[in-house]
N, C-alpha and C. Protein backbone atom coordinates (compact mmCIF):
# COMPACT_ATOMS: atom_id res chain seq x y z
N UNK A 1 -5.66 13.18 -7.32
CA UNK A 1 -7.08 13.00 -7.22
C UNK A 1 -7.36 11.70 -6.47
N UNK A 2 -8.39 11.64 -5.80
CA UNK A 2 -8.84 10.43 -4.78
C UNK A 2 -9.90 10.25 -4.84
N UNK A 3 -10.17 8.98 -4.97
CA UNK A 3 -11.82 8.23 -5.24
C UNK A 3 -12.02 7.57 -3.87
N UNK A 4 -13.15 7.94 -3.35
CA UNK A 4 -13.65 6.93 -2.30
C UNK A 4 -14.67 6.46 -2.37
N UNK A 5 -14.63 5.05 -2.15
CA UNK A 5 -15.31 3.62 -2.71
C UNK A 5 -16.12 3.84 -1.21
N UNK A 6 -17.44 3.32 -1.52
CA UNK A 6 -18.38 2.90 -0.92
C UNK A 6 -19.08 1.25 -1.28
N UNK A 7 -19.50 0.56 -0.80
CA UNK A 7 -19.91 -1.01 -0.58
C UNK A 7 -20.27 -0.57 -1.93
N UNK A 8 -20.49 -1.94 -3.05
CA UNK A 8 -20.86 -1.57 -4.32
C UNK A 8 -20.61 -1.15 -5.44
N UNK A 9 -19.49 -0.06 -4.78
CA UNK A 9 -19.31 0.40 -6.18
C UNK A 9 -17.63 0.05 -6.63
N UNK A 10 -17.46 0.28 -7.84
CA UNK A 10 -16.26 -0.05 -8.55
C UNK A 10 -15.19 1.27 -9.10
N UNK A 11 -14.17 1.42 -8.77
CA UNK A 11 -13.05 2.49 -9.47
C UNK A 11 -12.20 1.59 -10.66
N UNK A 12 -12.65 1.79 -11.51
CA UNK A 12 -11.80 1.63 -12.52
C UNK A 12 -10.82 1.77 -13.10
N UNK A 13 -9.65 1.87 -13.52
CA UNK A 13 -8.35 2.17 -13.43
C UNK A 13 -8.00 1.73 -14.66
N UNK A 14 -7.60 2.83 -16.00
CA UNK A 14 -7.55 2.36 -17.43
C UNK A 14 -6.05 1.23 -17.54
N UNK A 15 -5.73 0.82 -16.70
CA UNK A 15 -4.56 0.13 -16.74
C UNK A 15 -4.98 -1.75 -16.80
N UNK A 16 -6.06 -1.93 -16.58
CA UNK A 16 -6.84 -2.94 -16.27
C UNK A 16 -6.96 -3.38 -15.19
N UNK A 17 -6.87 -1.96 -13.91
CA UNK A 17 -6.82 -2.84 -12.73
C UNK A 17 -7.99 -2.19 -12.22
N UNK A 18 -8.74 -2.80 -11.21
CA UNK A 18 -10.03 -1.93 -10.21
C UNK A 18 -10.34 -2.77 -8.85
N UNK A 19 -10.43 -1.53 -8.55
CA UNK A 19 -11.16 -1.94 -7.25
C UNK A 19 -12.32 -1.66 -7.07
N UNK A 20 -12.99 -2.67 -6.11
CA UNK A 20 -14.43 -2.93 -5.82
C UNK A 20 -14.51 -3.60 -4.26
N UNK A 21 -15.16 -2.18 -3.61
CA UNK A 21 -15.66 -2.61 -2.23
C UNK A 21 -16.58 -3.46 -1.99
N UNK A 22 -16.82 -4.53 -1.20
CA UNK A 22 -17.89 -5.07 -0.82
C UNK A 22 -19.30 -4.82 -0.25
N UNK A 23 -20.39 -5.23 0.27
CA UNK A 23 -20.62 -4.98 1.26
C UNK A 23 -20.47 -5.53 2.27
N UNK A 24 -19.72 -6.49 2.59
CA UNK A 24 -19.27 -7.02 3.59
C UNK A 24 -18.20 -6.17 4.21
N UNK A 25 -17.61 -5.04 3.51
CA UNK A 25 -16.39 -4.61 3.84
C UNK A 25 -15.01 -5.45 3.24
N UNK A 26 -15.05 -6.25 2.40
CA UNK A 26 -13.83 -6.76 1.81
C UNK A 26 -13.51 -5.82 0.60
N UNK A 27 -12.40 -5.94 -0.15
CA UNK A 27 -11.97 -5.36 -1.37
C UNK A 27 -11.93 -6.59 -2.02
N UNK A 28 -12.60 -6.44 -3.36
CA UNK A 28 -12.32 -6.97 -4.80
C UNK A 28 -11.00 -6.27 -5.12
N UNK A 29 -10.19 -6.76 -5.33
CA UNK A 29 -9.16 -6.93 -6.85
C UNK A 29 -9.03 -7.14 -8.08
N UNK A 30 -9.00 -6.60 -9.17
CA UNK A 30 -9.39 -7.44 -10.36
C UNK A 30 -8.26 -6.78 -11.28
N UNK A 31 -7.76 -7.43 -11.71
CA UNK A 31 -6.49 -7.58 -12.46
C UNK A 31 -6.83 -7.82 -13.95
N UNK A 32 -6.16 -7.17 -15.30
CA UNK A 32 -5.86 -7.63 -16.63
C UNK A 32 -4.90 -8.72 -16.34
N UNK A 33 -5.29 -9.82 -17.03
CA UNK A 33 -3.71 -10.67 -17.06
C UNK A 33 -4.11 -11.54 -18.38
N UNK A 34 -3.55 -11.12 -19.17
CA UNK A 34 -2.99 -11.39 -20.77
C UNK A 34 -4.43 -11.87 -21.09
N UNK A 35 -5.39 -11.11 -21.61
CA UNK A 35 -7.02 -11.59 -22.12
C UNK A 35 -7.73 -12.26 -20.95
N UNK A 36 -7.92 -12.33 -20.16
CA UNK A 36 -8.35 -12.65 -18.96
C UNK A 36 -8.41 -11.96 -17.88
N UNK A 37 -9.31 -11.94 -17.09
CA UNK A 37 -9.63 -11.07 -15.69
C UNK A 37 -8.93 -11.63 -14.79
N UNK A 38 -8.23 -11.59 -13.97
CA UNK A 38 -8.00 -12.16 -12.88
C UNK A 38 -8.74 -11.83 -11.38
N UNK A 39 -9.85 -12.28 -10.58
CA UNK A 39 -10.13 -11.45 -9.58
C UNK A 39 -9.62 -12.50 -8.47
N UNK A 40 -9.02 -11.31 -7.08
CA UNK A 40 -8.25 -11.22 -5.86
C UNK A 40 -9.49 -10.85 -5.20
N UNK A 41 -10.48 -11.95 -4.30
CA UNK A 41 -10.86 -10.87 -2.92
C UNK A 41 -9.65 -11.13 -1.81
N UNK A 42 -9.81 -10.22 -0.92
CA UNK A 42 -8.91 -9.39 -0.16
C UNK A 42 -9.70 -9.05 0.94
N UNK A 43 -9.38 -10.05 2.44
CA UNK A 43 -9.96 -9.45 3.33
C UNK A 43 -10.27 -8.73 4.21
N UNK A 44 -10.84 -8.26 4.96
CA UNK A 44 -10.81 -6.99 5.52
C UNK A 44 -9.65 -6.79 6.17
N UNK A 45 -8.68 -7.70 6.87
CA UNK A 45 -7.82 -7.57 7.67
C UNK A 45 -6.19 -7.22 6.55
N UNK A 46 -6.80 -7.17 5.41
CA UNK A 46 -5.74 -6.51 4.04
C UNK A 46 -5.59 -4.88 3.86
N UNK A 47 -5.94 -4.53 4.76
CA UNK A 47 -6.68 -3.22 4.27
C UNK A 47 -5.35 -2.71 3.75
N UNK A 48 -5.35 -0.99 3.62
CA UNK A 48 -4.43 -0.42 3.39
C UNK A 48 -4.50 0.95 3.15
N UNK A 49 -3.36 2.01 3.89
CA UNK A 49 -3.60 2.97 3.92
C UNK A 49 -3.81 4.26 2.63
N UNK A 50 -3.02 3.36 1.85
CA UNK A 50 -3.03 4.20 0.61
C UNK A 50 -2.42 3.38 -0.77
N UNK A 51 -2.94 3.31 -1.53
CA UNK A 51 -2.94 2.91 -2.73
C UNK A 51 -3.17 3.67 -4.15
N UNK A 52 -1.79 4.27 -5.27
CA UNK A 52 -1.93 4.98 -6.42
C UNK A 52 -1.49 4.47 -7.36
N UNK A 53 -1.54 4.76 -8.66
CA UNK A 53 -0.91 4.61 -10.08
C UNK A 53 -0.86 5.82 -10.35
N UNK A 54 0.50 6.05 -10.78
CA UNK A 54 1.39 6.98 -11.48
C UNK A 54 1.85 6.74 -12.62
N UNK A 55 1.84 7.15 -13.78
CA UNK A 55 2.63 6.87 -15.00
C UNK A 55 2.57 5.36 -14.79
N UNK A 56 1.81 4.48 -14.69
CA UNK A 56 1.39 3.47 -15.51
C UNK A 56 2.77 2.24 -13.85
N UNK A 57 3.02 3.53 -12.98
CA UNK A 57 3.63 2.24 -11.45
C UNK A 57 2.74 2.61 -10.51
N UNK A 58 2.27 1.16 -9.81
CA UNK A 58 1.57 0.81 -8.71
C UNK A 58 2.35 0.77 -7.33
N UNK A 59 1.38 1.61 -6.36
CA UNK A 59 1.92 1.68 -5.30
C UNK A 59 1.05 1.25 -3.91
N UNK A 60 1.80 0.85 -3.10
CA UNK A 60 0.71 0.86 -1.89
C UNK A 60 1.59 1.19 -0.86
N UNK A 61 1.01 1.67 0.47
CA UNK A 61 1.68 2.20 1.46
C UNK A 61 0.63 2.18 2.95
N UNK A 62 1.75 2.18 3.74
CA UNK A 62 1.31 1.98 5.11
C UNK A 62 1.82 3.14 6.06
N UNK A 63 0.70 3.68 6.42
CA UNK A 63 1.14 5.04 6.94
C UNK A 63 0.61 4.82 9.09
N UNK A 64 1.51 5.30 9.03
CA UNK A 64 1.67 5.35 10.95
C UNK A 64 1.68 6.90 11.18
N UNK A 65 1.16 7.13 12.57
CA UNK A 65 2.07 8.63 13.15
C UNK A 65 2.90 8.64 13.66
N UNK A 66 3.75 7.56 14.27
CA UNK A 66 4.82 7.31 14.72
C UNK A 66 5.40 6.22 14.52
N UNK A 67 6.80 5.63 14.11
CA UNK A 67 7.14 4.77 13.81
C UNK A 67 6.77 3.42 15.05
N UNK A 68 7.12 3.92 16.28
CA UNK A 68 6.49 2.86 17.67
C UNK A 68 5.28 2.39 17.38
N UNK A 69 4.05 2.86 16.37
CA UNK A 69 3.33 1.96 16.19
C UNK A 69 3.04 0.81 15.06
N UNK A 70 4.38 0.87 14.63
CA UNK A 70 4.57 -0.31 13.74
C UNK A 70 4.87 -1.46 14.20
N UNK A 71 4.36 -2.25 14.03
CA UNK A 71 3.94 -4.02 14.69
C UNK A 71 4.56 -5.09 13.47
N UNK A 72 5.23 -5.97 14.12
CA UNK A 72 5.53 -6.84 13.65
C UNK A 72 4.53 -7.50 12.31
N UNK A 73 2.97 -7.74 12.55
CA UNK A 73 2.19 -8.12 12.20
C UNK A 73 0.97 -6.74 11.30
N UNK A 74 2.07 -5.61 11.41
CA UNK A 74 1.78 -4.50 10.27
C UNK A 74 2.46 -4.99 9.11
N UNK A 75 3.88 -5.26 8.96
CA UNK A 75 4.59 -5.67 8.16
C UNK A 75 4.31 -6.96 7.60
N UNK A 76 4.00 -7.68 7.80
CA UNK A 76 3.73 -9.41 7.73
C UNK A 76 1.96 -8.86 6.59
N UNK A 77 1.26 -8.16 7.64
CA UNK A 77 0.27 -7.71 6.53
C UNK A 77 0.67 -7.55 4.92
N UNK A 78 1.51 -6.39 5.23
CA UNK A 78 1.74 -5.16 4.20
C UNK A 78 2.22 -6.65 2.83
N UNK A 79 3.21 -7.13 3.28
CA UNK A 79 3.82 -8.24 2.45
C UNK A 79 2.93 -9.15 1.94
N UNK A 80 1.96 -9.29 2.70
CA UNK A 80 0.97 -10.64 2.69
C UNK A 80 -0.09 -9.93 1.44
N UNK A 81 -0.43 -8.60 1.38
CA UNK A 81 -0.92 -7.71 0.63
C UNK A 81 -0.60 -7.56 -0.82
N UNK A 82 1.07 -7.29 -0.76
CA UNK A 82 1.92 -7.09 -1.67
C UNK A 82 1.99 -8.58 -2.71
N UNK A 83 2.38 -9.28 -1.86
CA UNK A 83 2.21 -10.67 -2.12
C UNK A 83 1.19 -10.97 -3.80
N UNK A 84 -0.33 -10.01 -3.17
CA UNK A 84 -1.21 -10.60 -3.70
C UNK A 84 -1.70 -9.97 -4.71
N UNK A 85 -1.34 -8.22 -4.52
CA UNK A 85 -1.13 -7.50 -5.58
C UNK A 85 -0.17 -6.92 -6.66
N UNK A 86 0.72 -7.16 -6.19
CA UNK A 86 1.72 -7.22 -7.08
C UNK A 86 1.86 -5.76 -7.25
N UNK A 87 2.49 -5.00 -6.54
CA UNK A 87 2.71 -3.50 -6.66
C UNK A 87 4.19 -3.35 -6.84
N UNK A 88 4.39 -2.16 -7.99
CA UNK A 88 5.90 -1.63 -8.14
C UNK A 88 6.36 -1.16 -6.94
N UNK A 89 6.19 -0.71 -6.00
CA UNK A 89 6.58 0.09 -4.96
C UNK A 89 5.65 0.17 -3.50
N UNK A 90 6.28 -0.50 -2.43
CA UNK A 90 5.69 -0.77 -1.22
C UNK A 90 6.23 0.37 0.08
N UNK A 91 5.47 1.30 0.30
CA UNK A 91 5.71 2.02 1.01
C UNK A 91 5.85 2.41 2.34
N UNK A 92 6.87 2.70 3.83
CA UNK A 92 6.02 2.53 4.93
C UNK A 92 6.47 4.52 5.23
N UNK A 93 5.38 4.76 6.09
CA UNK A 93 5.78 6.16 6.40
C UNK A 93 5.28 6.41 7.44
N UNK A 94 5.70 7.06 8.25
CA UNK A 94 5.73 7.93 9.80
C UNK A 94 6.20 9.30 9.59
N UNK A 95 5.58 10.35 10.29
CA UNK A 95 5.95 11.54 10.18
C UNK A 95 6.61 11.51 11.61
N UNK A 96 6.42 10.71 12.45
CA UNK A 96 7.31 11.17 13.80
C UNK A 96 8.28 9.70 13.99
N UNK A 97 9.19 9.80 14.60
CA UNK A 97 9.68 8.29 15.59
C UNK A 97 11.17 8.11 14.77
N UNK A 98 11.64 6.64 14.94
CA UNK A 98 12.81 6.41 14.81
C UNK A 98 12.89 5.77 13.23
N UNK A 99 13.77 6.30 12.57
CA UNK A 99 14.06 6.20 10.92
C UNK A 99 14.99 4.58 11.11
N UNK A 100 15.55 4.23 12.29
CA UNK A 100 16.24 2.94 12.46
C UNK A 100 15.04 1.71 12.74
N UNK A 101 14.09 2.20 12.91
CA UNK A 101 12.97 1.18 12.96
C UNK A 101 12.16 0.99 11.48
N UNK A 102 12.58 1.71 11.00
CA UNK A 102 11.48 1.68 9.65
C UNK A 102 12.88 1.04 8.48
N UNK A 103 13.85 1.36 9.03
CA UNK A 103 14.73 0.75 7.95
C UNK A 103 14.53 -0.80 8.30
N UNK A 104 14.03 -1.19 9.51
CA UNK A 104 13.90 -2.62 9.98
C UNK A 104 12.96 -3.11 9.45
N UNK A 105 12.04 -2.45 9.16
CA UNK A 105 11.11 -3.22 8.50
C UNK A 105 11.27 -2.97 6.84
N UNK A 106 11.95 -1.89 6.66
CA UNK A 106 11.60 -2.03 5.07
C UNK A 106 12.80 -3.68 5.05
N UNK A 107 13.80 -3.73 5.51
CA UNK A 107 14.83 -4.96 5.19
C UNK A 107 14.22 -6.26 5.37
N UNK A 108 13.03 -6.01 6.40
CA UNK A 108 12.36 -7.40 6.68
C UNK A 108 11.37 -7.44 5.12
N UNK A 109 10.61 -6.33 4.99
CA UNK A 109 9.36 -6.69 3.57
C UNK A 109 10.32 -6.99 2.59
N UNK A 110 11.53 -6.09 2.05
CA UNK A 110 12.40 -6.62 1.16
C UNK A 110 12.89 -8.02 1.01
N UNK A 111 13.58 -9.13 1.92
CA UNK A 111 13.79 -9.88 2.34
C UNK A 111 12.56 -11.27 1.96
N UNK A 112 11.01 -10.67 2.20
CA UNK A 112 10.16 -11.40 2.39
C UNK A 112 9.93 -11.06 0.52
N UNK A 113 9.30 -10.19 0.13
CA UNK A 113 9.25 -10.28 -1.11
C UNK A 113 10.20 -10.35 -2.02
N UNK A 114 11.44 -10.57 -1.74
CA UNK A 114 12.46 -11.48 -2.60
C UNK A 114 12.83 -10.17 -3.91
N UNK A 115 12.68 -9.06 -3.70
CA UNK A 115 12.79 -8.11 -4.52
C UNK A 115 11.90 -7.42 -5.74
N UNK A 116 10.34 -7.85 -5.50
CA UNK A 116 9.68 -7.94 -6.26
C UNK A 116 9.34 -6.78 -6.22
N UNK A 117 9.63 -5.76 -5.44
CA UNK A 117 9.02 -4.57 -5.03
C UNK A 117 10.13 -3.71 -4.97
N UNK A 118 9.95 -2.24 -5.10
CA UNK A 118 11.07 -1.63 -4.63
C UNK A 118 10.19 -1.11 -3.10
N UNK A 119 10.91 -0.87 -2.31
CA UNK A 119 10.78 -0.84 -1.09
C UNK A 119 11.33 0.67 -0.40
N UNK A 120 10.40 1.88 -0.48
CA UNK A 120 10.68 2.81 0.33
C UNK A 120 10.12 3.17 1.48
N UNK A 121 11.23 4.47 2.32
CA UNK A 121 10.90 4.46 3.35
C UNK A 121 11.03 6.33 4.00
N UNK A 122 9.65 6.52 4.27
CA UNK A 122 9.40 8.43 4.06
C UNK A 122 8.97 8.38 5.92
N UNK A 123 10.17 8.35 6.25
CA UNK A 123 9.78 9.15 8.12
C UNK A 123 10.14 10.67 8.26
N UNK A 124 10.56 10.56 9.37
CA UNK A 124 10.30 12.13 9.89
C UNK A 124 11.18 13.26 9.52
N UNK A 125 12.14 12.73 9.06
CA UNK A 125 13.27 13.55 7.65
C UNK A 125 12.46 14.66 6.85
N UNK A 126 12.08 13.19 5.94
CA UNK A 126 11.00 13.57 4.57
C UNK A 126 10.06 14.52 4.74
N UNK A 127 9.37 14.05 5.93
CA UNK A 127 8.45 15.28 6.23
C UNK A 127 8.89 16.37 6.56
N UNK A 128 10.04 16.88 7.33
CA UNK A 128 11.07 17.59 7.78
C UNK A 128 10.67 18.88 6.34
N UNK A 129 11.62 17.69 5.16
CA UNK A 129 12.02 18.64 4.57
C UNK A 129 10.52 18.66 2.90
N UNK A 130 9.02 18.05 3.02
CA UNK A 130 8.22 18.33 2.31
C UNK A 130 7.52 19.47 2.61
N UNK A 131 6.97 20.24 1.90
CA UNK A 131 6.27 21.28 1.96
C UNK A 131 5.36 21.62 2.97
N UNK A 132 4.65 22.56 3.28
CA UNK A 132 3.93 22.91 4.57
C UNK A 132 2.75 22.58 4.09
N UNK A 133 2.31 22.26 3.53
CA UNK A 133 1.08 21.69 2.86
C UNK A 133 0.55 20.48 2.90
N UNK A 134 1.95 19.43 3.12
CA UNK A 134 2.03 18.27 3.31
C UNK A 134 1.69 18.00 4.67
N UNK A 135 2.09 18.45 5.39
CA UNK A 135 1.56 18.27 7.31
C UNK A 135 0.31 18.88 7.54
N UNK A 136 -0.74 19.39 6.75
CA UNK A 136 -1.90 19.57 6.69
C UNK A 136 -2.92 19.05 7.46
């Protein structure tokens, strides 16, 4: 299921976490942390392609159509992101391009977040072999 936030409003997330769009276009963050709120704004240049909770793990991910358009300064984001949210699992994915470029960057975000994350990596394999539903 997918919620899309408009300026204003807030998704709540029974885990104590939510997000809240601006109207400026920034994201609020707002974090439980031990009886206290913690709030993260997050600026527009944080964005991100996809963000879930599953069974109680946080994820975020950065999705390309081809691995060639992954930029040095996609990754440096994604980390700089990660950094600030603190997610179980940092994702990068391409359905087309080279699986030796995406292992380059997952070793670089790994590297940069010091292992705080587990760090996967879904290119043109994965899609290969996910359902026909998935290339939709």
């Amino acid at each position: 299921m997918a919620t899309i936030l408009r300026p204003g409003e807030t998704s709540l997330i029974w885990s104590g976490f939510s997000l809240e769009i601006q109207r400026d276009g920034s994201v609020r963050v707002s974090i439980q942390c031990q009886q206290r709120i913690c709030h993260h704004k997050l600026r527009r240049e944080r964005e991100i392609d996809l963000a879930w909770i599953k069974d109680g793990t946080f994820g975020i991910a950065e999705i390309k159509t081809t691995s060639k358009l992954f930029k040095q300064s996609d990754y440096e984001a994604l980390i700089a992101l990660a950094s600030t949210v603190k997610p179980d699992i940092v994702l990068i994915a391409t359905r087309d391009g080279s699986n030796k470029e995406l292992m380059a960057g997952k070793k670089m975000i790994e590297e940069k977040l010091n292992k705080k994350a587990e760090v996967w990596v879904w290119g043109s394999e994965e899609f290969e072999r996910s359902p026909m539903w998935a290339s939709l």
